[in-house]
C-alpha atoms as a PDB file:
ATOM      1  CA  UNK A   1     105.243 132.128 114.665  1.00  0.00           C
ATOM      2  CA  UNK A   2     106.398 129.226 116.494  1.00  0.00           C
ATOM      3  CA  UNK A   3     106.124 125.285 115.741  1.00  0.00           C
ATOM      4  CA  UNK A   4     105.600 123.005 118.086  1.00  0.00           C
ATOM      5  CA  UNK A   5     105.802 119.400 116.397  1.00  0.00           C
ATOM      6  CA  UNK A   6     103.730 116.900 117.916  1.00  0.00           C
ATOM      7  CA  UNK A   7     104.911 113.036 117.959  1.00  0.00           C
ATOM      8  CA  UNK A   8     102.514 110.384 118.905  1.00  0.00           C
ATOM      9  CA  UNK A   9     102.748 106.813 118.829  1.00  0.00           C
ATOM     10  CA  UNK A  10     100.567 103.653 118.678  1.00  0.00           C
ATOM     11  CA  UNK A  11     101.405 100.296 119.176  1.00  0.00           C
ATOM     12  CA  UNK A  12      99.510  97.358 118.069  1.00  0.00           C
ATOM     13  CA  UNK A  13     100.244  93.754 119.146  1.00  0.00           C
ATOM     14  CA  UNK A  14      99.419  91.162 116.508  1.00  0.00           C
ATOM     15  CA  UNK A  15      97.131  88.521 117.399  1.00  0.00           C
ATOM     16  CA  UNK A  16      98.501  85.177 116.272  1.00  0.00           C
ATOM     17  CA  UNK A  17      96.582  82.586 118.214  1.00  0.00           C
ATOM     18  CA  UNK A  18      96.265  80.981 115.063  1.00  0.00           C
ATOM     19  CA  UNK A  19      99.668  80.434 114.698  1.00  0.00           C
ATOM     20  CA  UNK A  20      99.761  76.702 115.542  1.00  0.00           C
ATOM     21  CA  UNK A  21     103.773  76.538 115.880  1.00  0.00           C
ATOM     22  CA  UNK A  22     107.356  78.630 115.125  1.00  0.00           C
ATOM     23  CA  UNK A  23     108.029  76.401 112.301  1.00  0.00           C
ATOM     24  CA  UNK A  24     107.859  78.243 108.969  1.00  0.00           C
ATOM     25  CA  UNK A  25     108.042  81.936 110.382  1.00  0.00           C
ATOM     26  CA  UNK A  26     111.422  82.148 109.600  1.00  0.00           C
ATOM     27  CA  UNK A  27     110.951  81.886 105.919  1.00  0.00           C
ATOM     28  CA  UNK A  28     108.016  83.846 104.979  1.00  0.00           C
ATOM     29  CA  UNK A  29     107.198  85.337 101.625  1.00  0.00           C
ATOM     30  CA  UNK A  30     106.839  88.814 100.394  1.00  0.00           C
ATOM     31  CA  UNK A  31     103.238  89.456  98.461  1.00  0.00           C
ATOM     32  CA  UNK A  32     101.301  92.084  97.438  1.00  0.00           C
ATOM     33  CA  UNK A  33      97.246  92.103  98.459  1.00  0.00           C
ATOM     34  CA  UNK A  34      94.696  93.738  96.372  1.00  0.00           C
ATOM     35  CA  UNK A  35      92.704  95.507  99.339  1.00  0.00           C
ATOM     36  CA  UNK A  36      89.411  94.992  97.156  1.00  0.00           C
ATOM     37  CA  UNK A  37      89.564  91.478  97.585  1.00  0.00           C
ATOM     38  CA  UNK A  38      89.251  91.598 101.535  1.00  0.00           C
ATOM     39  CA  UNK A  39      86.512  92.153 103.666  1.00  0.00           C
ATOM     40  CA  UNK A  40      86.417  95.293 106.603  1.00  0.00           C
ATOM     41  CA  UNK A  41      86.157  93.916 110.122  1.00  0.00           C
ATOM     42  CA  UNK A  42      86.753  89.878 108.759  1.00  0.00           C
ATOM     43  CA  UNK A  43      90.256  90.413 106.803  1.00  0.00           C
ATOM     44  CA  UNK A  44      91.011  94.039 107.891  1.00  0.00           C
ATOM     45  CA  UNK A  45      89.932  96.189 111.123  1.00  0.00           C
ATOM     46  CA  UNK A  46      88.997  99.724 109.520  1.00  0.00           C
ATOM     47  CA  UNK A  47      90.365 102.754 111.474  1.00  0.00           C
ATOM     48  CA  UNK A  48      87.870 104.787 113.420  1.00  0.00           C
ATOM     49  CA  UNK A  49      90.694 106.881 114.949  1.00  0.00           C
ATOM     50  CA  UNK A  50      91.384 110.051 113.182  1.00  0.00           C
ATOM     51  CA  UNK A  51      94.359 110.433 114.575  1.00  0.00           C
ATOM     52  CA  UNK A  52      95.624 107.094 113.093  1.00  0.00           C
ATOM     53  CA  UNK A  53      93.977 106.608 110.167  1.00  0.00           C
ATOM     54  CA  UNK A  54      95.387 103.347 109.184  1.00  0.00           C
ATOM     55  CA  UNK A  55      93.410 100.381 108.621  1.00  0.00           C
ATOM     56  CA  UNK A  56      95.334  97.161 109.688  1.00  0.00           C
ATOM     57  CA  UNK A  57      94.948  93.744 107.570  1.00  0.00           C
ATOM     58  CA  UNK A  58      94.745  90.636 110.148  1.00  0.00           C
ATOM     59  CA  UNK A  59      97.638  88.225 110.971  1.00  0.00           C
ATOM     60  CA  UNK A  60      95.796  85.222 109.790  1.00  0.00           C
ATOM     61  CA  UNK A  61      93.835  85.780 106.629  1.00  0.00           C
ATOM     62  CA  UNK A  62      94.145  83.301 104.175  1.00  0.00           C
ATOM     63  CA  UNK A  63      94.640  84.074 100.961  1.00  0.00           C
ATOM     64  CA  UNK A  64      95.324  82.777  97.145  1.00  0.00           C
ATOM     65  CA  UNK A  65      96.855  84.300  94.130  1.00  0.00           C
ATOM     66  CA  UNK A  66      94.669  86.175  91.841  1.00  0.00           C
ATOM     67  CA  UNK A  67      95.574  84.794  88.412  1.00  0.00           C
ATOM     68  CA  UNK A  68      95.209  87.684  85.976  1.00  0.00           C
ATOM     69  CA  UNK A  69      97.081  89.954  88.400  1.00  0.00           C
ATOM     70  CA  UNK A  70      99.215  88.189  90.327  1.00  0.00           C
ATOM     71  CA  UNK A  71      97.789  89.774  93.373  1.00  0.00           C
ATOM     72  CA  UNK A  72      96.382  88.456  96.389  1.00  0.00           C
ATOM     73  CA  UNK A  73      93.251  87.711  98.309  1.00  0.00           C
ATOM     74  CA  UNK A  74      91.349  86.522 100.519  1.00  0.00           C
ATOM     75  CA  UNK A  75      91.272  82.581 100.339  1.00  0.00           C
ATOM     76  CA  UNK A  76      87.571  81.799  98.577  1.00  0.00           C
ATOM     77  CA  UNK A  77      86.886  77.668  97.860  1.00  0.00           C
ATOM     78  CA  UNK A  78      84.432  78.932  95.134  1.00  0.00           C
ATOM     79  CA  UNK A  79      86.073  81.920  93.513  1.00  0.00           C
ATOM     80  CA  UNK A  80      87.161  81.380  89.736  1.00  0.00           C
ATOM     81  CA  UNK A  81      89.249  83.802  89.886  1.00  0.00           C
ATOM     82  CA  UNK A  82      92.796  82.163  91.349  1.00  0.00           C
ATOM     83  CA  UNK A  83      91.652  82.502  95.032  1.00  0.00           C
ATOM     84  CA  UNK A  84      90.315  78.899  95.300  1.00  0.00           C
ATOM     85  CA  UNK A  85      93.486  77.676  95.645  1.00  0.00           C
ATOM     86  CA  UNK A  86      94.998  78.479  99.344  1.00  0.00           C
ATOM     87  CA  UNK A  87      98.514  80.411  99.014  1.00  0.00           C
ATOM     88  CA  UNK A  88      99.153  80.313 102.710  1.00  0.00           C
ATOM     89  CA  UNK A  89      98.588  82.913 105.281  1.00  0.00           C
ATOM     90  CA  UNK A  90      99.097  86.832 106.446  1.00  0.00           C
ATOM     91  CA  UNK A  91     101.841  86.399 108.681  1.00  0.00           C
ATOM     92  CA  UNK A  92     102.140  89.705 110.446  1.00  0.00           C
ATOM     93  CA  UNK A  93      99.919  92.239 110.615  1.00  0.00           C
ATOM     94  CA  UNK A  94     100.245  95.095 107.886  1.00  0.00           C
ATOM     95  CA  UNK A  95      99.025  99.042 108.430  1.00  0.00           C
ATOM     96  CA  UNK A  96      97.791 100.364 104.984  1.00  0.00           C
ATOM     97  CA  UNK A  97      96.349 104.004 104.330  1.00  0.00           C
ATOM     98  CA  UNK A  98      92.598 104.856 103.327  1.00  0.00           C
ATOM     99  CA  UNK A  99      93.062 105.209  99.612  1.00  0.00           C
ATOM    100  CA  UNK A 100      95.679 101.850  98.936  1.00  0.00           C
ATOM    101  CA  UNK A 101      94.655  99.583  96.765  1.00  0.00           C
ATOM    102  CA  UNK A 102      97.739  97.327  96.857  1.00  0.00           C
ATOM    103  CA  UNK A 103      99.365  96.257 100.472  1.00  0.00           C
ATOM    104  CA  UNK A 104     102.589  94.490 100.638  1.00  0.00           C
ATOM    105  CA  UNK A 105     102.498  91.597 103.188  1.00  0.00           C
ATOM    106  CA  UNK A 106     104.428  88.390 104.284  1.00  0.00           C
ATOM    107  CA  UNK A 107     103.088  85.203 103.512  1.00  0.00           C
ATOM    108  CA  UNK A 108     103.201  82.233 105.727  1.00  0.00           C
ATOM    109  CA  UNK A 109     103.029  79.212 103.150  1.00  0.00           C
ATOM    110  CA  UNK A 110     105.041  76.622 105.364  1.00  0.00           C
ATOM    111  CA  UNK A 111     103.939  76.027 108.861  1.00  0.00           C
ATOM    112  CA  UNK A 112     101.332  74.626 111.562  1.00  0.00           C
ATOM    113  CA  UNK A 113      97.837  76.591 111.512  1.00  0.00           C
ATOM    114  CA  UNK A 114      94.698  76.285 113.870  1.00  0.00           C
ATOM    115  CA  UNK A 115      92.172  76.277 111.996  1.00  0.00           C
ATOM    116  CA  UNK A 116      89.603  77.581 114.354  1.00  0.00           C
ATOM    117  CA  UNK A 117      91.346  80.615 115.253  1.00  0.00           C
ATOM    118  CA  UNK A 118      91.699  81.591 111.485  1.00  0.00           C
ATOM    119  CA  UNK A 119      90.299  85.539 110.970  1.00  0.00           C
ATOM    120  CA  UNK A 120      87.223  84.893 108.954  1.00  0.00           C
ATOM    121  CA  UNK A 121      87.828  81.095 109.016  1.00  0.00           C
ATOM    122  CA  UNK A 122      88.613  78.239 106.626  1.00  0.00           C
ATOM    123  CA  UNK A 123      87.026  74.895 106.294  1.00  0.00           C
ATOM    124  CA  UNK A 124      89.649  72.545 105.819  1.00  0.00           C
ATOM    125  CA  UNK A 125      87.927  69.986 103.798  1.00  0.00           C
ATOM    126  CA  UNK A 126      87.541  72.687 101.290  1.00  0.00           C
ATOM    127  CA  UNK A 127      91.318  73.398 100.915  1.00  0.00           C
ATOM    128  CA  UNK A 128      92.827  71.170  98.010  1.00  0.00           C
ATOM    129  CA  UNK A 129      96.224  69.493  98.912  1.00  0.00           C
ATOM    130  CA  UNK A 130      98.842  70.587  96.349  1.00  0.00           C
ATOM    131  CA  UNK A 131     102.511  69.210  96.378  1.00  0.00           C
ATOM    132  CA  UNK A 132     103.623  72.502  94.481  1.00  0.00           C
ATOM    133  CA  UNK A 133     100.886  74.638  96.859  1.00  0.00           C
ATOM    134  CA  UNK A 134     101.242  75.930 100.032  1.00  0.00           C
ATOM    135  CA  UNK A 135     102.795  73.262 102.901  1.00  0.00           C
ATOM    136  CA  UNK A 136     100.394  74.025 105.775  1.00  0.00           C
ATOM    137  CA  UNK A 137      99.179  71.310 108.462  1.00  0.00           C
ATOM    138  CA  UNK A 138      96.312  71.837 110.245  1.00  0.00           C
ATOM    139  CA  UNK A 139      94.826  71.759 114.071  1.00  0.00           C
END
């Protein structure tokens, strides 16, 4: 019998268009998502490939800190839960396997957003200023 090991390769090229500026990437924040709190094809695109069966979780989403788990989510102006305060935003796009229930990610909570381009979107009248909170401007 003889083995013949296969390699393939993907890559995948992160849409940031709303990434409004540099400023802030630079010091990112590690964070873990709970994958039950986001939404297939608004905060993650599901894989259809079975040869990549990874599911990818947006640049972009925003997201707030679940309170009894210390967790995150997606960003929700009327959850109860912790998420109706904004944390700041998935900075780079993370691969995550069927079955995960927990994704580690980088946070953007410092920087220049545009709001339109947001995965999902925000409505920035909803977002409550904090001076401890996240330090995002928007455009």
């Amino acid at each position: 019998m003889t083995l013949q090991p296969i390699v393939m390769s993907a890559s995948y090229t992160a849409d940031r268009a709303w990434l409004g500026s540099l400023h802030g990437t630079n010091s990112t924040e590690t964070i873990t998502l709970d994958v039950s709190k986001l939404a297939a094809g608004t905060h993650y695109a599901a894989s259809a490939d079975t040869s990549q069966p990874y599911s990818r979780v947006l640049s972009g989403v925003p997201v707030g800190k679940i309170t009894a788990s210390g967790l995150y989510g997606a960003y929700d102006p009327a959850a109860t839960d912790g998420r109706q305060a904004l944390a700041g935003f998935v900075f780079a796009e993370t691969l995550f396997a069927p079955t995960a229930t927990k994704v580690p990610a980088a946070l953007l909570w410092h920087g220049v957003v545009v709001a339109a381009k947001v995965p999902g979107g925000i409505d920035v009248t909803k977002v409550t200023a904090s001076v401890t909170g996240p330090q995002i401007r928007f455009v």
